[in-house]
C-alpha atoms as a PDB file:
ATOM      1  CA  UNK A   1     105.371  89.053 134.849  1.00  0.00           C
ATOM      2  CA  UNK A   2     108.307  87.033 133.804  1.00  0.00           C
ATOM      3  CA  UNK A   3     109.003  83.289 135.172  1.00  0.00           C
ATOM      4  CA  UNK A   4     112.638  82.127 135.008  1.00  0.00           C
ATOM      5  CA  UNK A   5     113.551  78.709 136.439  1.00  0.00           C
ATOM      6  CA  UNK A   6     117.257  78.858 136.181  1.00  0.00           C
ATOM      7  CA  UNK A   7     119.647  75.581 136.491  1.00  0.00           C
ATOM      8  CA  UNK A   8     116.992  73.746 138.836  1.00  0.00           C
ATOM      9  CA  UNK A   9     117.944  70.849 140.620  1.00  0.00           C
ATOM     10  CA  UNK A  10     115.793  68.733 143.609  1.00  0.00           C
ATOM     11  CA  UNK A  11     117.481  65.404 145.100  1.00  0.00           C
ATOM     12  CA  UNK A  12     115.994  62.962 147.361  1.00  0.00           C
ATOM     13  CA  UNK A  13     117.201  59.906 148.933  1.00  0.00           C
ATOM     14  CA  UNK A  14     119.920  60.437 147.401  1.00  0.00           C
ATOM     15  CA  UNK A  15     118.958  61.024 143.839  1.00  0.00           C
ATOM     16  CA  UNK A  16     118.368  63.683 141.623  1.00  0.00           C
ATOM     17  CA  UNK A  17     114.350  64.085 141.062  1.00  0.00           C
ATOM     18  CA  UNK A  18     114.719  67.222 138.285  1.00  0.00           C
ATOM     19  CA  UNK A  19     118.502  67.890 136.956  1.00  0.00           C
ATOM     20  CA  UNK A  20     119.331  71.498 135.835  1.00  0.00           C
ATOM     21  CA  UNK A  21     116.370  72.444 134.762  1.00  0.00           C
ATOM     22  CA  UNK A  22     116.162  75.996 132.606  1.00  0.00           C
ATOM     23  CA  UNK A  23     113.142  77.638 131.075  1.00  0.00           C
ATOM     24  CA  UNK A  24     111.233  80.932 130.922  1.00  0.00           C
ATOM     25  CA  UNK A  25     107.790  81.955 130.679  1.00  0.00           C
ATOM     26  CA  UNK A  26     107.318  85.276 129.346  1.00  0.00           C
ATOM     27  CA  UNK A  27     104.965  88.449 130.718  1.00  0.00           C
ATOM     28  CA  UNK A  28     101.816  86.910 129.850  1.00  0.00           C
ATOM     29  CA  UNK A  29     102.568  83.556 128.172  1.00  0.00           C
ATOM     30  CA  UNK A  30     100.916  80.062 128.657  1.00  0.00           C
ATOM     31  CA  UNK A  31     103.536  77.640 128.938  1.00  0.00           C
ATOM     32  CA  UNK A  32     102.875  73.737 129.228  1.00  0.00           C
ATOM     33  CA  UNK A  33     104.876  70.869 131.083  1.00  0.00           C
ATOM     34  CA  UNK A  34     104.644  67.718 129.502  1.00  0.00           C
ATOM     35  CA  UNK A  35     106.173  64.516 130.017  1.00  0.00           C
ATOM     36  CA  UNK A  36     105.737  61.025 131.320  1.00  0.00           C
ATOM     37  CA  UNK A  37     104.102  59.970 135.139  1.00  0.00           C
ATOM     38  CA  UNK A  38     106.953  60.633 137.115  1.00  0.00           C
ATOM     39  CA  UNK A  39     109.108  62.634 135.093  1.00  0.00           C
ATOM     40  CA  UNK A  40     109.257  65.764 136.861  1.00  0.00           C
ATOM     41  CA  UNK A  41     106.919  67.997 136.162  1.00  0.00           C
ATOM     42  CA  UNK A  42     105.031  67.991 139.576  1.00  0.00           C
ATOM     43  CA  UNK A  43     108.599  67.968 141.574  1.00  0.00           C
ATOM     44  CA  UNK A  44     108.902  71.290 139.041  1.00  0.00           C
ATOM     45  CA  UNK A  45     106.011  72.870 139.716  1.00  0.00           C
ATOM     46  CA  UNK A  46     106.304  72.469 143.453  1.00  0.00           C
ATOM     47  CA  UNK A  47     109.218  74.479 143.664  1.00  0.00           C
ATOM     48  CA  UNK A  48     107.768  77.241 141.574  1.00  0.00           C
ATOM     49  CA  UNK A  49     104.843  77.949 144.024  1.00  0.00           C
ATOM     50  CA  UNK A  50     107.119  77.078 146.873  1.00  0.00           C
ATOM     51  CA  UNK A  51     106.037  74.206 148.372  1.00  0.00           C
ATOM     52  CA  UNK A  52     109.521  72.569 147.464  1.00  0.00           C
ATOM     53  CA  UNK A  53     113.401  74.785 148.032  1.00  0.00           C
ATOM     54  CA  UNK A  54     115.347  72.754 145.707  1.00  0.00           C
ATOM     55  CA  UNK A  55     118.677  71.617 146.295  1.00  0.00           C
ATOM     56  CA  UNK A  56     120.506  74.303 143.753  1.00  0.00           C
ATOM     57  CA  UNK A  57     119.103  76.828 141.046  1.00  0.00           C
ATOM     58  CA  UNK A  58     116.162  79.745 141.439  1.00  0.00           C
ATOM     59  CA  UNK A  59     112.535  80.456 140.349  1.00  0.00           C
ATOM     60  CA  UNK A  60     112.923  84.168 139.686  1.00  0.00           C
ATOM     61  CA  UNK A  61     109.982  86.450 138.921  1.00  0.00           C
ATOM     62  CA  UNK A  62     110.746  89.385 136.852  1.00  0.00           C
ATOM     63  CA  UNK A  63     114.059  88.914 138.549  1.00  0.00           C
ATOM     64  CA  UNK A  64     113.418  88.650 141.745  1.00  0.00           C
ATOM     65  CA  UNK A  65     114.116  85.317 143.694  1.00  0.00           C
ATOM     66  CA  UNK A  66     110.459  83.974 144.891  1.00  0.00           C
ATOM     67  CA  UNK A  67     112.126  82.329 147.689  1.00  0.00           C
ATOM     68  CA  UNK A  68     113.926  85.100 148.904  1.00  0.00           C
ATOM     69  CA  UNK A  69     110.541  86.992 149.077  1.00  0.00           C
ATOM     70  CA  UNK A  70     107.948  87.129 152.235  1.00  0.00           C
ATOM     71  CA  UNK A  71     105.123  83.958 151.719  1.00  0.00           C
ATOM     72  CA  UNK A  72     102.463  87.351 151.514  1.00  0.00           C
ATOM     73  CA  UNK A  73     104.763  89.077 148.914  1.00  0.00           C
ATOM     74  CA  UNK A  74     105.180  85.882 147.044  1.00  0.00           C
ATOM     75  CA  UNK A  75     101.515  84.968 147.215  1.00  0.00           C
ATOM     76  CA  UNK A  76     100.409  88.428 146.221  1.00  0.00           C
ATOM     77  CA  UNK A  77     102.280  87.763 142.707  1.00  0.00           C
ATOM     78  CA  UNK A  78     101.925  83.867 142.430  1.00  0.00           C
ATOM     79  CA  UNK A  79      98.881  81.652 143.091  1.00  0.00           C
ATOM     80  CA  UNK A  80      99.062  77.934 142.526  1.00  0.00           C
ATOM     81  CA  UNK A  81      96.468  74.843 141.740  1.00  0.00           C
ATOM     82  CA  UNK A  82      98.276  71.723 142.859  1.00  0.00           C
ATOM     83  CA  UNK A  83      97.288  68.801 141.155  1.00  0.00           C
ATOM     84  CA  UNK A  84      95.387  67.698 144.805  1.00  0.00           C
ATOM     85  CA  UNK A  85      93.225  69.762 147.241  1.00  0.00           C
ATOM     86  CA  UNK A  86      93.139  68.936 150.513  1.00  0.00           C
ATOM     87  CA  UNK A  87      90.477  70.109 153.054  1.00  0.00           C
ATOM     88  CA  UNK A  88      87.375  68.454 154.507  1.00  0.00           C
ATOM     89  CA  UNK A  89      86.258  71.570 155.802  1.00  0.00           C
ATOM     90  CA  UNK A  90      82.452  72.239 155.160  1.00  0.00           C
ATOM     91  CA  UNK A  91      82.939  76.021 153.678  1.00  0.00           C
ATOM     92  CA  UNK A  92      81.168  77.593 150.936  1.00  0.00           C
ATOM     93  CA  UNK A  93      81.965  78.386 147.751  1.00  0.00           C
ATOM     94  CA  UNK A  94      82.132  81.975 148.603  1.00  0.00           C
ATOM     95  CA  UNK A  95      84.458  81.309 151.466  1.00  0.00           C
ATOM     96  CA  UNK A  96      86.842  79.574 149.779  1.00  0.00           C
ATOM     97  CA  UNK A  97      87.482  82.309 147.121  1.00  0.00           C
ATOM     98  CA  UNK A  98      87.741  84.819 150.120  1.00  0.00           C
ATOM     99  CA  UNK A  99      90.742  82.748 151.233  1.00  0.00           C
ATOM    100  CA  UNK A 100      92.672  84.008 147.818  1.00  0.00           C
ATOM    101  CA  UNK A 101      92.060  87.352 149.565  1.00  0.00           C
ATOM    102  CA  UNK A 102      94.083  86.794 152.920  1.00  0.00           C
ATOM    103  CA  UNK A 103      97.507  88.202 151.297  1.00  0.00           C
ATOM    104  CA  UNK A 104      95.885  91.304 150.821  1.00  0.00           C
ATOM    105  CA  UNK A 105      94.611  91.799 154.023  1.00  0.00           C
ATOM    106  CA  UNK A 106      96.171  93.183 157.414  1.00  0.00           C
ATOM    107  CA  UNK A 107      97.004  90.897 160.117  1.00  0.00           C
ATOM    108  CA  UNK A 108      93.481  90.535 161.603  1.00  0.00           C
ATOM    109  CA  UNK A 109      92.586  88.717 158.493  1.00  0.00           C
ATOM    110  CA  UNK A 110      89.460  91.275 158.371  1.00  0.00           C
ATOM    111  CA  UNK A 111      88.121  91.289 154.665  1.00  0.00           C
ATOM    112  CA  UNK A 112      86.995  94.334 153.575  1.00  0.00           C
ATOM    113  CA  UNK A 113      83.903  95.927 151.066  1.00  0.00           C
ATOM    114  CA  UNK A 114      86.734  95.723 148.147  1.00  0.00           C
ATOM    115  CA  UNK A 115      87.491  91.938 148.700  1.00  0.00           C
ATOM    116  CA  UNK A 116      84.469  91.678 148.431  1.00  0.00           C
ATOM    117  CA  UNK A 117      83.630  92.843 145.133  1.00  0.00           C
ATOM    118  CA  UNK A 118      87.166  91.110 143.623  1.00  0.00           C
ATOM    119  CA  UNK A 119      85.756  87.640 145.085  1.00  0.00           C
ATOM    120  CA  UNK A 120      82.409  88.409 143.580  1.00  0.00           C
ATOM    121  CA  UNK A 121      84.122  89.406 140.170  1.00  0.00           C
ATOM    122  CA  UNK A 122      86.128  86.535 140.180  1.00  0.00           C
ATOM    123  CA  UNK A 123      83.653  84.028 140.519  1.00  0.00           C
ATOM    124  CA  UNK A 124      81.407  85.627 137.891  1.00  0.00           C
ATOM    125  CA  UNK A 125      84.693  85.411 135.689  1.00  0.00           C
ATOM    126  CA  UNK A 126      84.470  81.842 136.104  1.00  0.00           C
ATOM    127  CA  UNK A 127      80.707  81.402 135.725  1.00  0.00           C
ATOM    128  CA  UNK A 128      80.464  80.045 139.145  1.00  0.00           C
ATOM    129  CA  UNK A 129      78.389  83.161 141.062  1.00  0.00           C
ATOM    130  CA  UNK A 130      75.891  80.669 141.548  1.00  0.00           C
ATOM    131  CA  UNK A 131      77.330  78.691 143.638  1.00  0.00           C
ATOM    132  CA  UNK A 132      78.770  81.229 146.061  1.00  0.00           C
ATOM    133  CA  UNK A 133      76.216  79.917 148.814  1.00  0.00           C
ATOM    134  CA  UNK A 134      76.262  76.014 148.260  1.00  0.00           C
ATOM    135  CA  UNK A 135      79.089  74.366 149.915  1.00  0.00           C
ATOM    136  CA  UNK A 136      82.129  73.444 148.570  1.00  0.00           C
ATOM    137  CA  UNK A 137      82.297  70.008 148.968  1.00  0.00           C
ATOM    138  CA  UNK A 138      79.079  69.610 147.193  1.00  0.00           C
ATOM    139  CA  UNK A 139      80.050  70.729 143.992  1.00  0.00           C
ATOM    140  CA  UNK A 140      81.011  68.518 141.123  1.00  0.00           C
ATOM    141  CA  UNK A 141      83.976  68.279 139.928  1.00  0.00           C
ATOM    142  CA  UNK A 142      84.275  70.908 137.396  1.00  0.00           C
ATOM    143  CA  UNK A 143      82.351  73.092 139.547  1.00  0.00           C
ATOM    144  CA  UNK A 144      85.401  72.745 141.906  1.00  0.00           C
ATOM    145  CA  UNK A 145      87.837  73.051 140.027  1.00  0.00           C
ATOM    146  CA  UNK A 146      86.005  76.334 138.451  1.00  0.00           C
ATOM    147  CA  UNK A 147      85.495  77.738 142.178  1.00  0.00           C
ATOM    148  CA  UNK A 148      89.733  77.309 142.896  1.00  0.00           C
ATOM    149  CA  UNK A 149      90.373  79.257 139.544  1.00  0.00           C
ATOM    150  CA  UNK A 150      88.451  81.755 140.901  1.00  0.00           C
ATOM    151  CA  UNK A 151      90.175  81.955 144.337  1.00  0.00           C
ATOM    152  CA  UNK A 152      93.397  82.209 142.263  1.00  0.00           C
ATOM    153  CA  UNK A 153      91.885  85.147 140.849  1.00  0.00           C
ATOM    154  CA  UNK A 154      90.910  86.648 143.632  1.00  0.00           C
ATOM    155  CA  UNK A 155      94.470  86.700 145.012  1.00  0.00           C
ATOM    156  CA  UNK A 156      95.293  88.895 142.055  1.00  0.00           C
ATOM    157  CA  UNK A 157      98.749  87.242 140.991  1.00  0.00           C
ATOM    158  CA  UNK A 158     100.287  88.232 138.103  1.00  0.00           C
ATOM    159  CA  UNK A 159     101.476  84.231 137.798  1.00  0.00           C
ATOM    160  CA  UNK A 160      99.049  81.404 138.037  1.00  0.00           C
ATOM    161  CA  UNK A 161     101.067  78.069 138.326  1.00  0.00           C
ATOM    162  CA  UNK A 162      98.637  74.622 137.863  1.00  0.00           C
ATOM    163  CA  UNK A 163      99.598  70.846 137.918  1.00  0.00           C
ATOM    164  CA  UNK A 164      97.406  68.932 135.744  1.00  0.00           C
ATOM    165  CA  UNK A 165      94.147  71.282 135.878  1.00  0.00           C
ATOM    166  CA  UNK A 166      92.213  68.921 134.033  1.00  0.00           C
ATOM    167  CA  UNK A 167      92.569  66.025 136.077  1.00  0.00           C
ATOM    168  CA  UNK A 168      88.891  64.146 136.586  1.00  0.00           C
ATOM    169  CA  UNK A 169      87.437  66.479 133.931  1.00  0.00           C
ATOM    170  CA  UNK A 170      84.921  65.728 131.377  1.00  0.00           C
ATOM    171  CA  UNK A 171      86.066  67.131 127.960  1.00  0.00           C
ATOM    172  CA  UNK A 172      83.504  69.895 127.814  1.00  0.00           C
ATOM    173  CA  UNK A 173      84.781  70.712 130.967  1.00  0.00           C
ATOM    174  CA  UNK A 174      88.674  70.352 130.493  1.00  0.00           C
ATOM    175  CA  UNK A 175      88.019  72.364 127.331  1.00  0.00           C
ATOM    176  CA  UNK A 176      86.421  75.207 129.220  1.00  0.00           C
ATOM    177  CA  UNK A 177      88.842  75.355 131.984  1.00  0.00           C
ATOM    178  CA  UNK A 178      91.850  75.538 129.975  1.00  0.00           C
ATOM    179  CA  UNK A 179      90.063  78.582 127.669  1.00  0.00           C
ATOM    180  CA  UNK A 180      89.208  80.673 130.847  1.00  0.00           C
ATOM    181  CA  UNK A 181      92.974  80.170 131.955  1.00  0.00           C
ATOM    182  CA  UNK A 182      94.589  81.013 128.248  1.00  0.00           C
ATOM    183  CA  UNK A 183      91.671  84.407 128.537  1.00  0.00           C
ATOM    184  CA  UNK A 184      93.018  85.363 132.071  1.00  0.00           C
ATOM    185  CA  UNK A 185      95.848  87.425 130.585  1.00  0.00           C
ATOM    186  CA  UNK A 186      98.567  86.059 133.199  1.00  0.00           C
ATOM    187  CA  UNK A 187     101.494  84.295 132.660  1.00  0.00           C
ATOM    188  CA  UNK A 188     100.946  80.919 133.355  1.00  0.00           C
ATOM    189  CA  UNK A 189     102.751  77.780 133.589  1.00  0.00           C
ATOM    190  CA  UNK A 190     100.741  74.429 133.516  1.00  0.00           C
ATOM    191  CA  UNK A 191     101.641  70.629 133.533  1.00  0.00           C
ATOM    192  CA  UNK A 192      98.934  68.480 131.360  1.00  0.00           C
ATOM    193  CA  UNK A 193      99.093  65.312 130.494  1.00  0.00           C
ATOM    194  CA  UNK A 194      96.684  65.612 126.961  1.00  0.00           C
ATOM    195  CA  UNK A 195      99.239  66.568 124.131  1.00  0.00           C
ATOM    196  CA  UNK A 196      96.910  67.704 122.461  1.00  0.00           C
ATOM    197  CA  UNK A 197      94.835  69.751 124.789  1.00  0.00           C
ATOM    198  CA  UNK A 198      98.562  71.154 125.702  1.00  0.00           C
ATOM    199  CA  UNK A 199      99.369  71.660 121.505  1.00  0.00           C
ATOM    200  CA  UNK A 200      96.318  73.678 121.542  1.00  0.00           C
ATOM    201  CA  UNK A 201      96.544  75.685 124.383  1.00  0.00           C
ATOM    202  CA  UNK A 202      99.724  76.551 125.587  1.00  0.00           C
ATOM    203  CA  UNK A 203     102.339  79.032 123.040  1.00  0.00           C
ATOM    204  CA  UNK A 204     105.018  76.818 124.038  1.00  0.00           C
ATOM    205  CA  UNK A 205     105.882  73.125 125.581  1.00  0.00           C
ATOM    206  CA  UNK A 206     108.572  72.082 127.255  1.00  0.00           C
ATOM    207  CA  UNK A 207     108.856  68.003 127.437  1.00  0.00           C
ATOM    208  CA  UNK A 208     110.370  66.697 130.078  1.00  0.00           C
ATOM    209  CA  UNK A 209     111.668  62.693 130.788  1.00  0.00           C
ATOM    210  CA  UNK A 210     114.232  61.346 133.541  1.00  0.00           C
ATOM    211  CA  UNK A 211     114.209  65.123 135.506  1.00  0.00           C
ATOM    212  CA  UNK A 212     115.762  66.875 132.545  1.00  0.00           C
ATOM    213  CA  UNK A 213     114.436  68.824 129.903  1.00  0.00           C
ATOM    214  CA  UNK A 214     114.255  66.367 126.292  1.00  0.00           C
ATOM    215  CA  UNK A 215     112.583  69.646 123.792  1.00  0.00           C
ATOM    216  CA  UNK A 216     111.439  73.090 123.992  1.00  0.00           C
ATOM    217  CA  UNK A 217     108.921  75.352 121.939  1.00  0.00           C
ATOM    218  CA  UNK A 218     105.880  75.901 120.067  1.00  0.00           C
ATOM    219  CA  UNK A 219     103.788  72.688 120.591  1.00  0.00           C
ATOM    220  CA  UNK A 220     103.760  71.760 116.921  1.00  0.00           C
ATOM    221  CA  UNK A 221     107.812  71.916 116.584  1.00  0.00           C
ATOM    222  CA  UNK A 222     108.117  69.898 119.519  1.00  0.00           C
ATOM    223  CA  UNK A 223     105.571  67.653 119.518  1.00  0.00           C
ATOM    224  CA  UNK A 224     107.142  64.954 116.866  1.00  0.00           C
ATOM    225  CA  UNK A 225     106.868  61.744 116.029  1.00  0.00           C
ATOM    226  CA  UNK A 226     110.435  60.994 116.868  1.00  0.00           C
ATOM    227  CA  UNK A 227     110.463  62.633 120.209  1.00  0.00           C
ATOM    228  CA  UNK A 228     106.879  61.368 121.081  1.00  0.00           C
ATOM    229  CA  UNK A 229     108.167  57.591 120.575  1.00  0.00           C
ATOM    230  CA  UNK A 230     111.000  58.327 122.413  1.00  0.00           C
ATOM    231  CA  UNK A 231     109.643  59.703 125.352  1.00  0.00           C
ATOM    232  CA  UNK A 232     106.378  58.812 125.833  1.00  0.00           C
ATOM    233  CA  UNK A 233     106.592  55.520 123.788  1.00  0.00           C
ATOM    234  CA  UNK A 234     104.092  55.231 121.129  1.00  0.00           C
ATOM    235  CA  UNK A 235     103.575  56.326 117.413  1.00  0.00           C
ATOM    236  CA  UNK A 236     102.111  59.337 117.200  1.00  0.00           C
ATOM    237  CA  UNK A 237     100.444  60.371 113.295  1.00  0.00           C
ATOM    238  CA  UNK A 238      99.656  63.850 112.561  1.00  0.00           C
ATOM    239  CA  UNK A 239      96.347  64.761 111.245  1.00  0.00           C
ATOM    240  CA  UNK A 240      94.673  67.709 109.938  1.00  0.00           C
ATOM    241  CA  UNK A 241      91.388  69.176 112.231  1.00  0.00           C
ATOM    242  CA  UNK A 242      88.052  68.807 110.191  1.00  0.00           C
ATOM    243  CA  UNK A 243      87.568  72.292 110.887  1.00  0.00           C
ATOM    244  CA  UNK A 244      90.950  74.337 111.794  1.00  0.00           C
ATOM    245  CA  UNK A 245      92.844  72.664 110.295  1.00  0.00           C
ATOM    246  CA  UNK A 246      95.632  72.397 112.908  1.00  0.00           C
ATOM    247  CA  UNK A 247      97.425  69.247 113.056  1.00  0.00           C
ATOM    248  CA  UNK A 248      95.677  67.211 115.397  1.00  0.00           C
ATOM    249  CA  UNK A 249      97.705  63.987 117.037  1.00  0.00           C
ATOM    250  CA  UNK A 250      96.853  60.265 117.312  1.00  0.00           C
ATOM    251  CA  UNK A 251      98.556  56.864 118.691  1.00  0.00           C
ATOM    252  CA  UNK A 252      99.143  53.482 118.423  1.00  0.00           C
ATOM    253  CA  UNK A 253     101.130  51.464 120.579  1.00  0.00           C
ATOM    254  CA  UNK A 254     105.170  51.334 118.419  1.00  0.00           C
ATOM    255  CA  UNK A 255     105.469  47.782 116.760  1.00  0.00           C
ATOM    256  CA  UNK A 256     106.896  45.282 118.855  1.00  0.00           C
ATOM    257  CA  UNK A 257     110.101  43.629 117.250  1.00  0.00           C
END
């Protein structure tokens, strides 16, 4: 499925958070926000899993405007990882993916054998069907952030949209959760804040500073030492992996004057 944010806009107070923002993510593309603490990306995001209407422009999927669609139509093609959880609640692991099931089900909520086996599926997907039984709140940190990706998959979207995924992640771990999302086949559009775990992920970036777009497309184009001073404020030198040889990036702080 198709992602087209078209002339985006969200004010508050009085100013303008994100100005005219355009991009696309294509059927089945992984597509990276990246960009300063407070640039935007997170105001972004929010609109494109509907937790924010912004003040002018659309979030179309396939064509069709997601906020002119039912929240259970919407959800049943979208799911969303915001970059903070909230709930207390002492569930399980199991009954936390079942919640990715509700837009599925009738209005009694009543889950049936087939939820089931998608919940089951998707947590095996993840590597997390040994957890289904231990509570959620239990789990580490990885192993929580594992057990959402799963409800996400249980909801069967054909989008998955995440803010910073890899927050409070080891590197083993942020390395395996950004492989099982580029291996889920959906289109997916991601804010990170590692350039390089976003270089190698994602097939293309688009930087944002101030609430506007700066660059678009593949990481490598993008991703220069020009744009990276200007924008993020540091030198960035290009260097070749040991072993794939992709350009790999590290920083200094620019030279004072």
């Amino acid at each position: 499925m198709r992602v087209d944010i078209e002339d985006l806009s969200v004010g508050a107070a009085g100013a303008r958070l994100i100005k005219d923002i355009t991009l696309r993510a294509g059927s089945g593309r992984f597509v990276g926000l990246v960009g300063p603490n407070g640039s935007g990306k997170s105001t972004l995001l929010r609109c494109a899993y509907r937790a924010l209407r912004p003040a002018a422009g659309r979030v179309l999927l396939d064509g069709d405007d997601l906020h002119a669609l039912t929240a259970r139509e919407g959800a049943r093609r979208l799911a969303a990882l915001p970059q903070e959880t909230s709930g207390e609640f002492a569930f399980t692991t199991a009954e936390v993916v079942a919640m990715g099931r509700l837009p599925h089900q009738s209005a009694s909520g009543r889950a049936t054998a087939d939820d089931a086996e998608v919940c089951a599926a998707a947590l095996a997907r993840v590597g997390a069907a040994h957890l289904a039984e231990r509570g959620f709140l239990t789990l580490s940190g990885g192993e929580k952030q594992r057990v959402l990706i799963a409800r996400a998959l249980a909801q069967q979207p054909a989008v998955l949209v995440l803010d910073e995924p890899t927050n409070h992640l080891d590197i083993a771990q942020q390395l395996e959760v950004l492989s099982l999302v580029r291996g889920s086949g959906l289109t997916v559009l991601a804010a990170l804040h590692d350039l390089n775990l976003a270089a190698t992920h994602c097939d293309e970036l688009y930087v944002i500073a101030g609430g506007r777009i700066a660059a678009s497309g593949p990481p490598h184009a993008v991703l220069t030492a020009d744009l990276l001073a200007d924008v993020f404020g540091v030198r960035a030198h290009r260097v070749p992996h040991p072993e794939s040889g992709e350009p790999h990036l590290l920083f200094d702080r620019l030279p004072t004057a």
